[in-house]
C-alpha atoms as a PDB file:
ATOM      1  CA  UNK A   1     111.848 103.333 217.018  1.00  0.00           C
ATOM      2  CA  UNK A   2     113.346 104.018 213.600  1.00  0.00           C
ATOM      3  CA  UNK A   3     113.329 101.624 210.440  1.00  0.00           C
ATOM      4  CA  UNK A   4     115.742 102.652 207.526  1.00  0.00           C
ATOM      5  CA  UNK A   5     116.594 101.038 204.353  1.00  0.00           C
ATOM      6  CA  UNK A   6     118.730 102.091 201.662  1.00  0.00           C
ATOM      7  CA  UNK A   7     120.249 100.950 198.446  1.00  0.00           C
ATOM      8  CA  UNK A   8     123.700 102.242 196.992  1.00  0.00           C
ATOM      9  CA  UNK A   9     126.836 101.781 195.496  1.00  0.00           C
ATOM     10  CA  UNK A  10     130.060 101.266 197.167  1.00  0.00           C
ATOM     11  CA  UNK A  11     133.253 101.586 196.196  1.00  0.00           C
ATOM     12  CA  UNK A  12     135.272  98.237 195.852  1.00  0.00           C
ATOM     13  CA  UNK A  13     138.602  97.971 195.162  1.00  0.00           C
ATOM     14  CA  UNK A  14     140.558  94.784 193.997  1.00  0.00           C
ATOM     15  CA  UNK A  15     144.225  93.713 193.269  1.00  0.00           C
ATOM     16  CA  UNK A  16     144.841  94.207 189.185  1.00  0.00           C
ATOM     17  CA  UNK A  17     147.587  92.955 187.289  1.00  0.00           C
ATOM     18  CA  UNK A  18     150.957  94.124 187.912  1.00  0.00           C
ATOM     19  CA  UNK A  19     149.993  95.832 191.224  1.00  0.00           C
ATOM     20  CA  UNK A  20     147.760  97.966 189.883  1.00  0.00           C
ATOM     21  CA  UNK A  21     144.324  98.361 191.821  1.00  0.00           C
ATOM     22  CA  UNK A  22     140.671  98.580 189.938  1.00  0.00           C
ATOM     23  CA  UNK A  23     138.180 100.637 191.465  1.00  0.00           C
ATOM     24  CA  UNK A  24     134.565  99.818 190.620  1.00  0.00           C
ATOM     25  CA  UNK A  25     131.399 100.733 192.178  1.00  0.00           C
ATOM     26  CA  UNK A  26     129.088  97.530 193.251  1.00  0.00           C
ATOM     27  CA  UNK A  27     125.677  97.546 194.826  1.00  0.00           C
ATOM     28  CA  UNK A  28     124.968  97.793 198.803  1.00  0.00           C
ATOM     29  CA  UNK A  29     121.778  97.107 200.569  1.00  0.00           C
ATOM     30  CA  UNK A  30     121.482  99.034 203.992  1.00  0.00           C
ATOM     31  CA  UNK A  31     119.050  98.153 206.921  1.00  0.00           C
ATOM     32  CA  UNK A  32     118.808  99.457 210.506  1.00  0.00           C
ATOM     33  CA  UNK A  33     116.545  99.642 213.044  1.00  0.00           C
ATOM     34  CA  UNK A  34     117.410 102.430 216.021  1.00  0.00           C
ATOM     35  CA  UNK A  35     115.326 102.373 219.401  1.00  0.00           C
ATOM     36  CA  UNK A  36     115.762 105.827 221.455  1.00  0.00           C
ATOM     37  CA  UNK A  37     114.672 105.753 224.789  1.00  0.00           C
ATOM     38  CA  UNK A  38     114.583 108.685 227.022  1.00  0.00           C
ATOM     39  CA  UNK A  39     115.949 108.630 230.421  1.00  0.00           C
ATOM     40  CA  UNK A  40     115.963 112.333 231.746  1.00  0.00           C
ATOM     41  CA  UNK A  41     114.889 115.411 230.233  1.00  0.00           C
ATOM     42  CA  UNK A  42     118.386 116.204 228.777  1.00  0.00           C
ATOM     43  CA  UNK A  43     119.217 112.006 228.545  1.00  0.00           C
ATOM     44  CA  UNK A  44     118.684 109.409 226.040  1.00  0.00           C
ATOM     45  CA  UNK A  45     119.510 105.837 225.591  1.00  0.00           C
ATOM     46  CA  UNK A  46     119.909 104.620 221.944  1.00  0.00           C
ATOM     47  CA  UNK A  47     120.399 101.217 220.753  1.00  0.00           C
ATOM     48  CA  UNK A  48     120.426  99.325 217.465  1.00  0.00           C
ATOM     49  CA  UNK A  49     121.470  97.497 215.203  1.00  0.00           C
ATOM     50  CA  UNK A  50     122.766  98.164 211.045  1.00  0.00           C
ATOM     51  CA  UNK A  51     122.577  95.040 208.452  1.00  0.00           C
ATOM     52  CA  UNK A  52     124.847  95.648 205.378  1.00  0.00           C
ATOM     53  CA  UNK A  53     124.963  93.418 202.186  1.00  0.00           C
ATOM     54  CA  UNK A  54     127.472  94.331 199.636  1.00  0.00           C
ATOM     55  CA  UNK A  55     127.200  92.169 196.009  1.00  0.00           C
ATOM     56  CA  UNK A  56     130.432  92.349 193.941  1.00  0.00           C
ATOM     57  CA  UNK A  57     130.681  93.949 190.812  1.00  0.00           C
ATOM     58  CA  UNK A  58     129.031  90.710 189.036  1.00  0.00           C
ATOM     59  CA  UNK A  59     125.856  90.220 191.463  1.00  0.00           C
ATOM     60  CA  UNK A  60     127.851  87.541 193.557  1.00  0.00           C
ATOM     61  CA  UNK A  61     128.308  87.904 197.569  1.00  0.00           C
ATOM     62  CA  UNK A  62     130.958  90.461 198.258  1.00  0.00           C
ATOM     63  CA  UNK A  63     130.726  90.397 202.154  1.00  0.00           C
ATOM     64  CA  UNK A  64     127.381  90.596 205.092  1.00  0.00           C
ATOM     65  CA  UNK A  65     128.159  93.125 208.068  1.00  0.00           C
ATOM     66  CA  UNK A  66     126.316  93.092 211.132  1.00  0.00           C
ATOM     67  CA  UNK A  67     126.737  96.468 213.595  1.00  0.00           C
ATOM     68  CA  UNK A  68     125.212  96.535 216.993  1.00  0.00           C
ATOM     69  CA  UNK A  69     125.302 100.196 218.331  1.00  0.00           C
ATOM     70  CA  UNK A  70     124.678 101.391 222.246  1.00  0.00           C
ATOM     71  CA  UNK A  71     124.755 104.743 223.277  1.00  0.00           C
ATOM     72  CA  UNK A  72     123.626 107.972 225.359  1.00  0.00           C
ATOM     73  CA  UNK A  73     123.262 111.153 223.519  1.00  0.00           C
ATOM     74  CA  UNK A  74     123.260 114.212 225.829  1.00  0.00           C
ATOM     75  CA  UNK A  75     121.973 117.968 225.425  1.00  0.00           C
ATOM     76  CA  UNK A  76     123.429 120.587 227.120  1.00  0.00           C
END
């Protein structure tokens, strides 16, 4: 089992005046937890899930993401 956090910035870009587009960076918090099972010698089973929440530029809500993964990874 695997626990990650991380803290960043993002880029965020938003509609200006006259068409133009601003690019700022705003803050990101990143969580995940993975769970790798194997299931041969050469097989494994991963699943997990990633937890993103993204503040705009002035510390309000931007947007919450929520990404279940399932997978096999394989070595040959």
């Amino acid at each position: 089992m695997s626990l990650a956090f991380a803290y960043g910035t993002d880029p965020d870009s938003e509609a200006g005046s006259g068409g133009n587009f601003v690019t700022s960076l705003s803050p990101a918090y990143t969580y995940s937890l993975f769970f790798t099972q194997p299931v041969t010698k050469d097989l494994n089973f991963i699943a997990g899930v990633q937890y993103v929440y993204r503040l705009s530029k002035k510390g309000d809500e931007l947007y919450q993401q929520l990404t279940p993964t399932v997978g096999l990874a394989w070595k040959f």
